[in-house]
PDB file of N, CA and C in Angstrom:
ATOM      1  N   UNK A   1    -126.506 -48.872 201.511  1.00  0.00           N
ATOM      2  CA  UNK A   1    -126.858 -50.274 201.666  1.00  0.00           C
ATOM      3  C   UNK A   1    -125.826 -50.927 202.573  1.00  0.00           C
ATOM      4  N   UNK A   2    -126.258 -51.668 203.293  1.00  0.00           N
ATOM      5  CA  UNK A   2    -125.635 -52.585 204.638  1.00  0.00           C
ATOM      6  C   UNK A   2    -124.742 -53.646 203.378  1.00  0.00           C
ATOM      7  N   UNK A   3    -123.140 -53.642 204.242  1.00  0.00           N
ATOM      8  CA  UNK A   3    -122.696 -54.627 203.607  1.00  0.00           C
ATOM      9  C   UNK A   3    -123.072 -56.244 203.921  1.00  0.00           C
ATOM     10  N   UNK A   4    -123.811 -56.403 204.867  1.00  0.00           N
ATOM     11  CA  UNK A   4    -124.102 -57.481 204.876  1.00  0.00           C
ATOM     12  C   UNK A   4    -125.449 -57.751 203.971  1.00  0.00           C
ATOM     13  N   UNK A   5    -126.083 -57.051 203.306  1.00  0.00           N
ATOM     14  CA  UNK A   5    -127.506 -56.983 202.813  1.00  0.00           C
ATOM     15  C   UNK A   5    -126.875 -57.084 201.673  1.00  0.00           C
ATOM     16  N   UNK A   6    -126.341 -56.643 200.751  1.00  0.00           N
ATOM     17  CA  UNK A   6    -125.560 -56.542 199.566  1.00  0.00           C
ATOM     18  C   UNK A   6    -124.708 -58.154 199.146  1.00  0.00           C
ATOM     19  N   UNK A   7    -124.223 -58.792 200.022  1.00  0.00           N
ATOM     20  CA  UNK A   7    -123.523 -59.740 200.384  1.00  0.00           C
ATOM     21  C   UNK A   7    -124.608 -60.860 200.205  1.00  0.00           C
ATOM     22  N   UNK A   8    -125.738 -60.703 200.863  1.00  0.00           N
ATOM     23  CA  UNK A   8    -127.108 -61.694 201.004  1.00  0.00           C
ATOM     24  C   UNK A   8    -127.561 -61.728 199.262  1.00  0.00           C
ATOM     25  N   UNK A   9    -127.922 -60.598 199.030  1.00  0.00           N
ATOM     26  CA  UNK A   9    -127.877 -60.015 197.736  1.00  0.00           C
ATOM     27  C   UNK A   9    -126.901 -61.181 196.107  1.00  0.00           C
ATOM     28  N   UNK A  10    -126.001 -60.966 196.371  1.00  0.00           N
ATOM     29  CA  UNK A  10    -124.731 -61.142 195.393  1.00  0.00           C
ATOM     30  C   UNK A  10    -125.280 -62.958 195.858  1.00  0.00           C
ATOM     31  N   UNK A  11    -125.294 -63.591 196.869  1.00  0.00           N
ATOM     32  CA  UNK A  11    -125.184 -64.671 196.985  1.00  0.00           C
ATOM     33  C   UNK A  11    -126.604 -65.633 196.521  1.00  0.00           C
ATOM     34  N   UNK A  12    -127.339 -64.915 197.056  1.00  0.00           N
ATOM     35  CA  UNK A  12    -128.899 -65.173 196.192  1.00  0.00           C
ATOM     36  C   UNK A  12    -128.902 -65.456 194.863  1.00  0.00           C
ATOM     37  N   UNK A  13    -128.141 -64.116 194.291  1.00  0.00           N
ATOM     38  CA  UNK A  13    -128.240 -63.908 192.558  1.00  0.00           C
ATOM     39  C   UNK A  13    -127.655 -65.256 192.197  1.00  0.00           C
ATOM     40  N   UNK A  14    -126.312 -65.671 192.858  1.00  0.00           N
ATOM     41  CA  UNK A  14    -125.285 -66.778 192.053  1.00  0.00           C
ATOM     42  C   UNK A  14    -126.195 -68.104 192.442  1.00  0.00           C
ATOM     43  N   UNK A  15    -127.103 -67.907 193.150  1.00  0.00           N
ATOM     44  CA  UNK A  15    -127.832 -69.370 193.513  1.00  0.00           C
ATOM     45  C   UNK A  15    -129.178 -69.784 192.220  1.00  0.00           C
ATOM     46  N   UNK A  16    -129.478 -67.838 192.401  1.00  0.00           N
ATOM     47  CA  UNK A  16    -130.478 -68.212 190.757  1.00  0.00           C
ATOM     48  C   UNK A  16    -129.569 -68.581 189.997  1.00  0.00           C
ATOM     49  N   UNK A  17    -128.686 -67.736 189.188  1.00  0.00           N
ATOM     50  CA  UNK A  17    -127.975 -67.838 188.101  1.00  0.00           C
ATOM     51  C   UNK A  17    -127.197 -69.856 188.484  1.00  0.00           C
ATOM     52  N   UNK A  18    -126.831 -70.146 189.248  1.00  0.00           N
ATOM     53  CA  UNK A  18    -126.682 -71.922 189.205  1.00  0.00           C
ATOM     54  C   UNK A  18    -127.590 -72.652 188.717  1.00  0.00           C
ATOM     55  N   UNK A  19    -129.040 -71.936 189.211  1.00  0.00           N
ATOM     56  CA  UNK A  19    -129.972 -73.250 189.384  1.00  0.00           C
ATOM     57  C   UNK A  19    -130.696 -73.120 187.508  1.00  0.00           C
ATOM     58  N   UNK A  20    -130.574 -71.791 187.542  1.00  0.00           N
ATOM     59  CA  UNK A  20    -131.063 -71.374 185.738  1.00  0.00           C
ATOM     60  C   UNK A  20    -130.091 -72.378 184.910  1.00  0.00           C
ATOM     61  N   UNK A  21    -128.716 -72.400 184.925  1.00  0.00           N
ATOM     62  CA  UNK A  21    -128.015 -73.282 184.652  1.00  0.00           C
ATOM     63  C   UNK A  21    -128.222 -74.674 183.901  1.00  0.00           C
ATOM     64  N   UNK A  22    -128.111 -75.322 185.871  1.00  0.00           N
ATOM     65  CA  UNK A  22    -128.661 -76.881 185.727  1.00  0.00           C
ATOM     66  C   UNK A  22    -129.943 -77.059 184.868  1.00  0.00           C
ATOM     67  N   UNK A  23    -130.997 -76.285 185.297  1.00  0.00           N
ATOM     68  CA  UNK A  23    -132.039 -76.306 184.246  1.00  0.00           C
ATOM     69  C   UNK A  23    -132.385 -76.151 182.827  1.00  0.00           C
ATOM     70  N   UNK A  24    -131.456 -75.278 182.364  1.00  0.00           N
ATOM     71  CA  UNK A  24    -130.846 -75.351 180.945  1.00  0.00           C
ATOM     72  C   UNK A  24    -130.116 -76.604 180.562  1.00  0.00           C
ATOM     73  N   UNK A  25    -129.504 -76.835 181.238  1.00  0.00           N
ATOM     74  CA  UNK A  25    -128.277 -77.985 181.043  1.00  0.00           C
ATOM     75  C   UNK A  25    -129.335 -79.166 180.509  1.00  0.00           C
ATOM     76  N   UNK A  26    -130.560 -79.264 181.830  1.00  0.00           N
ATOM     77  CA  UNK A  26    -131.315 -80.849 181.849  1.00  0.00           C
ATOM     78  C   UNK A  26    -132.116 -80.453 180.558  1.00  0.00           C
ATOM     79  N   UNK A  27    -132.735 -79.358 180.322  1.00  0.00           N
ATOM     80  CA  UNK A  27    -134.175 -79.253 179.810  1.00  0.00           C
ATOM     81  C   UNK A  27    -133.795 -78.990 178.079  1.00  0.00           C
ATOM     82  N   UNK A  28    -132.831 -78.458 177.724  1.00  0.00           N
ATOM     83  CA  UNK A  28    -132.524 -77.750 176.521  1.00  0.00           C
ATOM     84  C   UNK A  28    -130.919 -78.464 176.043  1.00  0.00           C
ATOM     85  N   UNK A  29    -130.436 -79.608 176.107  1.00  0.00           N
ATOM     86  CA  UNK A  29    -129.120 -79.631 175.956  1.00  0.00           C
ATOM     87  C   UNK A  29    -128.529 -79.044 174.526  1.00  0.00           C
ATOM     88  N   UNK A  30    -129.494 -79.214 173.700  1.00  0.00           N
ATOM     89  CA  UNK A  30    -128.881 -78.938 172.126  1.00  0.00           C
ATOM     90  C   UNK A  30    -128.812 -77.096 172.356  1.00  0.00           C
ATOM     91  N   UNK A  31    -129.615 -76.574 172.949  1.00  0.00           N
ATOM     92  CA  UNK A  31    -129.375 -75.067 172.556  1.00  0.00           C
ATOM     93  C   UNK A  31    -127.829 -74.822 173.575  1.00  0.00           C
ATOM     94  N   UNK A  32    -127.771 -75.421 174.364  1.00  0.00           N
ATOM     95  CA  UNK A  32    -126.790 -74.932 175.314  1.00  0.00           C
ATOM     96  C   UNK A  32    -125.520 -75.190 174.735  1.00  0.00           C
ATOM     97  N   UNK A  33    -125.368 -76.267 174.335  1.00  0.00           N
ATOM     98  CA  UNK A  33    -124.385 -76.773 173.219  1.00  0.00           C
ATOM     99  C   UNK A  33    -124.230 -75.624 172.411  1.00  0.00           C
ATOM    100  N   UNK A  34    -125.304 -75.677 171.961  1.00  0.00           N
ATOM    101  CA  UNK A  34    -124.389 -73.799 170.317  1.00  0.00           C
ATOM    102  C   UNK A  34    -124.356 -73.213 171.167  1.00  0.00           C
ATOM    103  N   UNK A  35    -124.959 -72.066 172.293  1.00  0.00           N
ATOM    104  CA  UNK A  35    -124.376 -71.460 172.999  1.00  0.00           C
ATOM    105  C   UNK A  35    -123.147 -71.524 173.508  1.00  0.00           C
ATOM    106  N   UNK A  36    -122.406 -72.579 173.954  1.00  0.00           N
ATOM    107  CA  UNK A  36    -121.392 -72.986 174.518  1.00  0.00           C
ATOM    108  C   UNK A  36    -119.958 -73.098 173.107  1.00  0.00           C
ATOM    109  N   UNK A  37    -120.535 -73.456 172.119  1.00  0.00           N
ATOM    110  CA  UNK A  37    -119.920 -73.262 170.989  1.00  0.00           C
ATOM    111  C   UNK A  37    -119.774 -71.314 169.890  1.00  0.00           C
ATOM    112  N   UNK A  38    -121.088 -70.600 170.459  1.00  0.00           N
ATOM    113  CA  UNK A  38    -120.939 -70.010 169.832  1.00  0.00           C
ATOM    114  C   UNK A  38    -119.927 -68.833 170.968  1.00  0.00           C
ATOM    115  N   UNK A  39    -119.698 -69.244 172.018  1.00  0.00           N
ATOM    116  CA  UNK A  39    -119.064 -68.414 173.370  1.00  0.00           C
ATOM    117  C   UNK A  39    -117.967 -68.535 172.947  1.00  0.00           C
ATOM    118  N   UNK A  40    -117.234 -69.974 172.475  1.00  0.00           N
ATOM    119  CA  UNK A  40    -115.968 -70.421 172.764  1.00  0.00           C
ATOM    120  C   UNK A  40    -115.569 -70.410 171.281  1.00  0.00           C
ATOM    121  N   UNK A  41    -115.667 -70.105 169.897  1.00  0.00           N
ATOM    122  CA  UNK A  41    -115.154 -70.095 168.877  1.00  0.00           C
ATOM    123  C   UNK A  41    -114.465 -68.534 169.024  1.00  0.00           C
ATOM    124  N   UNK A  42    -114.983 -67.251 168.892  1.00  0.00           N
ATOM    125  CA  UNK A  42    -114.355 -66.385 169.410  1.00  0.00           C
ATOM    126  C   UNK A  42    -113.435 -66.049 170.181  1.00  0.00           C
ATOM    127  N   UNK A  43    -113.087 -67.215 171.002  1.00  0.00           N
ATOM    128  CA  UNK A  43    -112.377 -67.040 171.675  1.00  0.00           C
ATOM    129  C   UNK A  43    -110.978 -67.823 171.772  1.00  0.00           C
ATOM    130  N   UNK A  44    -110.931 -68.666 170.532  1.00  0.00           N
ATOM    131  CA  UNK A  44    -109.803 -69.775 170.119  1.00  0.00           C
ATOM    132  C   UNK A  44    -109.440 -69.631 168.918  1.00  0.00           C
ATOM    133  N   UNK A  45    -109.612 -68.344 168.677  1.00  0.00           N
ATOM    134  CA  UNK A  45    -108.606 -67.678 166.898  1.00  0.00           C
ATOM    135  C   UNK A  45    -107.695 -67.651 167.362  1.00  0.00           C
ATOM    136  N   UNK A  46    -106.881 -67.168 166.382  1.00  0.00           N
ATOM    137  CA  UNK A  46    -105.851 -67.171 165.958  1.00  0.00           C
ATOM    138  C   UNK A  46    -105.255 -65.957 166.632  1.00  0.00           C
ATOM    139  N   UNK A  47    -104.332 -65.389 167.176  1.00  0.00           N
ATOM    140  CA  UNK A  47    -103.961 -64.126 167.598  1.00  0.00           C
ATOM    141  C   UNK A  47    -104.403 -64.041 169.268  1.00  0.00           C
ATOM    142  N   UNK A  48    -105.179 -64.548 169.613  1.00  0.00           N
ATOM    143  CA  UNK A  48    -105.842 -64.482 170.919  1.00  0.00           C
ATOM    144  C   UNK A  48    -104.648 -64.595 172.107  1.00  0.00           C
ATOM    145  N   UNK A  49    -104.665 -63.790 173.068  1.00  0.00           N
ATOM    146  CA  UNK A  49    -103.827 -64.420 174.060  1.00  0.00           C
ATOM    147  C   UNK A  49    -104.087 -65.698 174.326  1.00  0.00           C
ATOM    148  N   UNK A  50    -103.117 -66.389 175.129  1.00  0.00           N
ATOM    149  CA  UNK A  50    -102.794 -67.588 175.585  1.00  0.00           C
ATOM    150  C   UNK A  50    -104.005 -67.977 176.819  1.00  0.00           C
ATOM    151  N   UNK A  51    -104.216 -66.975 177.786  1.00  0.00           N
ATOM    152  CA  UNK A  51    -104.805 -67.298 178.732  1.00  0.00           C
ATOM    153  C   UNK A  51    -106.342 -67.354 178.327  1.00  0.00           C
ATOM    154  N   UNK A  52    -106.827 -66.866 176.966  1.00  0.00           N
ATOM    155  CA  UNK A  52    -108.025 -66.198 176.690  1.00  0.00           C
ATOM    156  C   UNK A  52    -108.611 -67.486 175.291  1.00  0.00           C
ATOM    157  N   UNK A  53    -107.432 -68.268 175.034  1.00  0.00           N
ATOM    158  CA  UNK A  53    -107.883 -69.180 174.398  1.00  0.00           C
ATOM    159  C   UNK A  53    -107.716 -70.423 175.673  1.00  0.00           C
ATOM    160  N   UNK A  54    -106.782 -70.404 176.365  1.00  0.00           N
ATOM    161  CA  UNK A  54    -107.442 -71.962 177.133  1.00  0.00           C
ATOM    162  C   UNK A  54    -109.096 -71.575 177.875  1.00  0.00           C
ATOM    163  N   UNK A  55    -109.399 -70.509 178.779  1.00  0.00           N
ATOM    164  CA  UNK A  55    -110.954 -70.045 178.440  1.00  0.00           C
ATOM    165  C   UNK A  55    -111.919 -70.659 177.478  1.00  0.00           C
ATOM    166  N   UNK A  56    -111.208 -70.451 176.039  1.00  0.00           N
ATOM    167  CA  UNK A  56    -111.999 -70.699 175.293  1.00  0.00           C
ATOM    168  C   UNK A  56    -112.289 -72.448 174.701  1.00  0.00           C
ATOM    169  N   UNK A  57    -110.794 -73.017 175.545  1.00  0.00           N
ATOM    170  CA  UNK A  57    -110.728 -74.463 175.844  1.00  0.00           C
ATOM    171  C   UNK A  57    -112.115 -74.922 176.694  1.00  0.00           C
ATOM    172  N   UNK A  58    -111.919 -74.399 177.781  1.00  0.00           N
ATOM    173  CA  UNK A  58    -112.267 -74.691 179.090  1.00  0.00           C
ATOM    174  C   UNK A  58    -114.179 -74.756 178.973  1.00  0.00           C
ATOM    175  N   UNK A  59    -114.605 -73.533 178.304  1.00  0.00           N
ATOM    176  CA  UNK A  59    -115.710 -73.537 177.762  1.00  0.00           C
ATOM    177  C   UNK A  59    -116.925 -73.817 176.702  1.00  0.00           C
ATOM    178  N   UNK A  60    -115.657 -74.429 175.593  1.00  0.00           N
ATOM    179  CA  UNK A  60    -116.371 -75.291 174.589  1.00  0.00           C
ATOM    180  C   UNK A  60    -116.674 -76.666 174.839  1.00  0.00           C
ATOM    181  N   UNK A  61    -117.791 -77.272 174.618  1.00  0.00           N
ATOM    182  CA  UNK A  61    -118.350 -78.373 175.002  1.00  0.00           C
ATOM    183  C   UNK A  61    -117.332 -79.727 174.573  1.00  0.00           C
ATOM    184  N   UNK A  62    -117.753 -80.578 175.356  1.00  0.00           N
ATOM    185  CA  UNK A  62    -116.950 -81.896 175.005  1.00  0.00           C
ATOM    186  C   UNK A  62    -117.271 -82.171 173.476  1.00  0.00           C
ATOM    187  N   UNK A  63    -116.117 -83.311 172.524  1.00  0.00           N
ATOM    188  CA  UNK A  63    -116.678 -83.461 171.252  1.00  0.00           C
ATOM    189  C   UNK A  63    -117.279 -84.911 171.005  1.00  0.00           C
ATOM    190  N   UNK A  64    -118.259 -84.509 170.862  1.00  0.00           N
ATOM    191  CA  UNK A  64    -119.191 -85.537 170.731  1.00  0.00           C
ATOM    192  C   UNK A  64    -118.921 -86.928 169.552  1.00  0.00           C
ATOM    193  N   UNK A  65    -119.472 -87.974 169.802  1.00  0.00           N
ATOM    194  CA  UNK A  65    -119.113 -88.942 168.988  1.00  0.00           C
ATOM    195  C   UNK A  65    -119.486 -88.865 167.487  1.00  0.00           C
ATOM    196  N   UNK A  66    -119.274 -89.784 166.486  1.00  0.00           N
ATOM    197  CA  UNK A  66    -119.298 -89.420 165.064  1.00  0.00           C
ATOM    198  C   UNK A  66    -120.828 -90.520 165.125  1.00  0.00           C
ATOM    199  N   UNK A  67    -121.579 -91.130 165.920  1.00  0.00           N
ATOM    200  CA  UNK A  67    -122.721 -91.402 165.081  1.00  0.00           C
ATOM    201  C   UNK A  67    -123.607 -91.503 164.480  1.00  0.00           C
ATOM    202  N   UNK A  68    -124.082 -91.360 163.209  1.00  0.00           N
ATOM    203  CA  UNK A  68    -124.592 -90.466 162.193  1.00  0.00           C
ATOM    204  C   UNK A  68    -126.169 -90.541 162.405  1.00  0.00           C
ATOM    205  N   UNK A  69    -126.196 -92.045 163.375  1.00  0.00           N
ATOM    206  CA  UNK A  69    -127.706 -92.676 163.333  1.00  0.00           C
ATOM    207  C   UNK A  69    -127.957 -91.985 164.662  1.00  0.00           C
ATOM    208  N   UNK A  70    -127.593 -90.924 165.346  1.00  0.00           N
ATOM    209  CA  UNK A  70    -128.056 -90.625 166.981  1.00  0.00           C
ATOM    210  C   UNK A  70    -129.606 -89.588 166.395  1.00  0.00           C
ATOM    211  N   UNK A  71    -130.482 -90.332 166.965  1.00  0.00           N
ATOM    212  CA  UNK A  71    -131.753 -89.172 166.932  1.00  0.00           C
ATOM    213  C   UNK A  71    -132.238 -88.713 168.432  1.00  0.00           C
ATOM    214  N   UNK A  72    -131.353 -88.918 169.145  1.00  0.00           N
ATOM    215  CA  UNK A  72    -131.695 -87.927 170.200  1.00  0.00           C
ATOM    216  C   UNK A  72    -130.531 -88.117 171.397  1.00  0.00           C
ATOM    217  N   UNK A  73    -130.853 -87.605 172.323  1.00  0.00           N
ATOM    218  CA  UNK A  73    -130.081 -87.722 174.328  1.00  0.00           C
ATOM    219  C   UNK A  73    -130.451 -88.892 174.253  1.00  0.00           C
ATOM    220  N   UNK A  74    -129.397 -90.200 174.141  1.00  0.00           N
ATOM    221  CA  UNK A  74    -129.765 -91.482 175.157  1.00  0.00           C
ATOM    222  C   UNK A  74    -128.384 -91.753 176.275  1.00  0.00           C
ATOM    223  N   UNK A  75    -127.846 -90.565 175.929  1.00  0.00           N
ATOM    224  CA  UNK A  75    -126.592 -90.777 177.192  1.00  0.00           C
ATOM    225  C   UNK A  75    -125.851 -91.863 176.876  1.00  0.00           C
ATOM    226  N   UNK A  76    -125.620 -91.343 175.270  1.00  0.00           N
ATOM    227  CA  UNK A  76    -124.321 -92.503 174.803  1.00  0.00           C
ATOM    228  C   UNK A  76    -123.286 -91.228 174.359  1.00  0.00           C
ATOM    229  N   UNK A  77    -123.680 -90.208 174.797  1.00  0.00           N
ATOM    230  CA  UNK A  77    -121.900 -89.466 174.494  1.00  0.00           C
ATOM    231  C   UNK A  77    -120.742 -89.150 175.349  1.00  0.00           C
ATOM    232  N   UNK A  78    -119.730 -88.788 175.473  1.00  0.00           N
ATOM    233  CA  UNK A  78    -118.928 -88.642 176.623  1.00  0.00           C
ATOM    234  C   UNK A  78    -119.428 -87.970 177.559  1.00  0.00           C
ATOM    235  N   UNK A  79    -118.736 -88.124 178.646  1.00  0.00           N
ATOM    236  CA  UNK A  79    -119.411 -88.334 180.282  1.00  0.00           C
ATOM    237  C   UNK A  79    -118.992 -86.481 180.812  1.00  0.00           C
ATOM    238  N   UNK A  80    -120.251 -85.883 180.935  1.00  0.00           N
ATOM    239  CA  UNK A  80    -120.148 -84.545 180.842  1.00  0.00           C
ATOM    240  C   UNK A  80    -118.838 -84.008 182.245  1.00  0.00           C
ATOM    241  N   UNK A  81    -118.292 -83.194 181.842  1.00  0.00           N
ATOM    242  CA  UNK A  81    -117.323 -82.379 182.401  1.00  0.00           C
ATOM    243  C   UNK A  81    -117.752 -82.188 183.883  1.00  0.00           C
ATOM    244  N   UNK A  82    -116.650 -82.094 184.464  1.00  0.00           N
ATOM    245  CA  UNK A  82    -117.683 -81.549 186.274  1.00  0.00           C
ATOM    246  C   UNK A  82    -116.741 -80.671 186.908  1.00  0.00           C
TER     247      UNK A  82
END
């Protein structure tokens, strides 16, 4: 395989894998959330290297506010990460 074809390749994939993303992000926020929680608890025990728990900083979701009455997304929680 041509390294430039391989290259076309790899760069394609990261454009699906972005856009699958954003679309998760808009369409599904609550599942992405436990996903994002169930990625990053494993990874902020106790014993963990140093570099492998800020990771596990870096990838757990922002913490959301305490109000008990929220029944859905009205874009009253903190202002997502970028």
């Amino acid at each position: 395989m041509d390294a430039w074809l391989l290259f076309q390749y790899v760069v394609i994939a990261l454009a699906v894998l972005l856009s699958a993303w954003v679309v998760a992000r808009k369409q599904f926020p609550g599942s992405v959330r436990r996903l994002r929680v169930a990625v990053a608890l494993p990874l902020l025990r106790e014993g963990k290297p140093a570099w492998l728990r800020s990771v596990g900083r870096w990838v757990a979701p922002a913490v959301q506010g305490g109000n008990v009455a929220c029944g859905g997304c009205d874009n009253c929680g903190p202002d997502p990460r970028r």
